[in-house]
Protein backbone atom coordinates (compact mmCIF):
# COMPACT_ATOMS: atom_id res chain seq x y z
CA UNK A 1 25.71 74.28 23.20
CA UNK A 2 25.51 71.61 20.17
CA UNK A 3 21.83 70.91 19.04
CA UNK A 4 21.26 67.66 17.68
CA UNK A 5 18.34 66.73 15.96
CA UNK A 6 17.19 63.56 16.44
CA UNK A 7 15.58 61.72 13.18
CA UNK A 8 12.52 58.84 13.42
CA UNK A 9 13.13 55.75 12.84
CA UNK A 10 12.51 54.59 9.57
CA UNK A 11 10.10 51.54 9.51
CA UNK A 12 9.21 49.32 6.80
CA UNK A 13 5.54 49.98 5.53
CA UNK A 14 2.91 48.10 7.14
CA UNK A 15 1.32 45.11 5.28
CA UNK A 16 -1.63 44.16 4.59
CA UNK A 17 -2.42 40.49 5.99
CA UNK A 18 0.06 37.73 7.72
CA UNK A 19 2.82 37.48 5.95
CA UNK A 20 3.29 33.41 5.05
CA UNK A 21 6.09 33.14 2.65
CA UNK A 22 9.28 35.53 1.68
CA UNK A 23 11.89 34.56 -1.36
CA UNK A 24 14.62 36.06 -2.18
CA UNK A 25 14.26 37.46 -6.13
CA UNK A 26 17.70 38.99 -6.02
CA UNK A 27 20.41 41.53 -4.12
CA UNK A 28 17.09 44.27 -4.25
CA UNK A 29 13.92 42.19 -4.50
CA UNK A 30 11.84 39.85 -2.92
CA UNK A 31 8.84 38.01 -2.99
CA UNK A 32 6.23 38.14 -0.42
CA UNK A 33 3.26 35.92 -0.22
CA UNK A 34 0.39 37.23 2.11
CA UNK A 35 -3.09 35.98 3.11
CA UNK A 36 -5.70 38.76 4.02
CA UNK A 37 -9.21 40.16 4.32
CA UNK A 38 -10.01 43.37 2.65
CA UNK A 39 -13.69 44.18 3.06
CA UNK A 40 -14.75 41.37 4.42
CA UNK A 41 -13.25 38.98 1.68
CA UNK A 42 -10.43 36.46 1.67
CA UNK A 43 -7.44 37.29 -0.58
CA UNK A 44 -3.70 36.13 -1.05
CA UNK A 45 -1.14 38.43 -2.16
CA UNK A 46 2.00 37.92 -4.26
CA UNK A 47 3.88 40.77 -4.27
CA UNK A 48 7.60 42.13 -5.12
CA UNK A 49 8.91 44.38 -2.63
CA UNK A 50 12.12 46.45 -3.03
CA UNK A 51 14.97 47.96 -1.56
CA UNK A 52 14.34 51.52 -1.37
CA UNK A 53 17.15 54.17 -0.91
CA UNK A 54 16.82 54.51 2.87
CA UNK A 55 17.44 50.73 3.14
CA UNK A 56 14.62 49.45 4.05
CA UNK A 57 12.13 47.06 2.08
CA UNK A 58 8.54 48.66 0.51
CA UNK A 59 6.00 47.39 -1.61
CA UNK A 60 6.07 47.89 -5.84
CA UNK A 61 3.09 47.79 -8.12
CA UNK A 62 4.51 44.70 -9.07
CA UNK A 63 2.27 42.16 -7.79
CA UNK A 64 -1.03 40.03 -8.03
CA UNK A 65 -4.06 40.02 -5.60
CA UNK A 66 -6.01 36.49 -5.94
CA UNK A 67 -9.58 34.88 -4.43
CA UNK A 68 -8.34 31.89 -2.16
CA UNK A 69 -10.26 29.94 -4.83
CA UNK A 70 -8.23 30.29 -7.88
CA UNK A 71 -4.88 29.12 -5.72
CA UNK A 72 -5.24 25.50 -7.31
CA UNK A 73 -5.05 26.32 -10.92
CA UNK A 74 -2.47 29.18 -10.11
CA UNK A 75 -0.11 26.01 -8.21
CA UNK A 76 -1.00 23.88 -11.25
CA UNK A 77 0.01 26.51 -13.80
CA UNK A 78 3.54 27.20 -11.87
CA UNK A 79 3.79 23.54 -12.06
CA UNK A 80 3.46 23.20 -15.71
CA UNK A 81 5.80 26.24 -16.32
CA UNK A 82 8.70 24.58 -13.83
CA UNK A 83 8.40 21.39 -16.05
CA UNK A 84 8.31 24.02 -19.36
CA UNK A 85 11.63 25.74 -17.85
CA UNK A 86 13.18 22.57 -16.94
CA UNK A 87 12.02 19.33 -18.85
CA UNK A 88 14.58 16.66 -17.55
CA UNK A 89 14.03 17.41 -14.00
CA UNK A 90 17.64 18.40 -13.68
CA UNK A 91 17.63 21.66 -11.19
């Protein structure tokens, strides 16, 4: 008689809040925006998750917890860095 063993399936980790925006970084990363509570305040995450070895996407220390509040001059500075990175306009 042939035992087979039968494995779990392997699930991505859970997040923390709704997930509201995912970009591609490259082949191994992305970006994942998230809006959340976390004892009883509002936060958005931006966070890089990877591609770990069983195939499946986790989170990295790579990322930024804000206050809802500070999302204007956060926009405004990515703003003023896509104009720094590309003056004429052109991409």
């Amino acid at each position: 008689m042939n035992e087979t063993t039968v494995q779990p399936a392997v699930e991505e980790p859970e997040q923390i809040g709704t997930m509201i925006a995912e970009i591609q970084k490259n082949s191994r990363e992305r970006l994942r925006i998230t809006v959340g509570q976390y004892k009883g305040h509002e936060f958005v995450g931006i966070r890089v998750w990877f591609v770990g070895t069983d195939g499946q996407y986790w989170p990295s220390r790579s990322g930024v917890t804000l206050r809802p509040t500070l999302l204007p001059q956060l926009m405004q500075g990515l703003q003023l860095a896509a104009r720094a990175a590309d003056p004429q306009g052109a991409r």
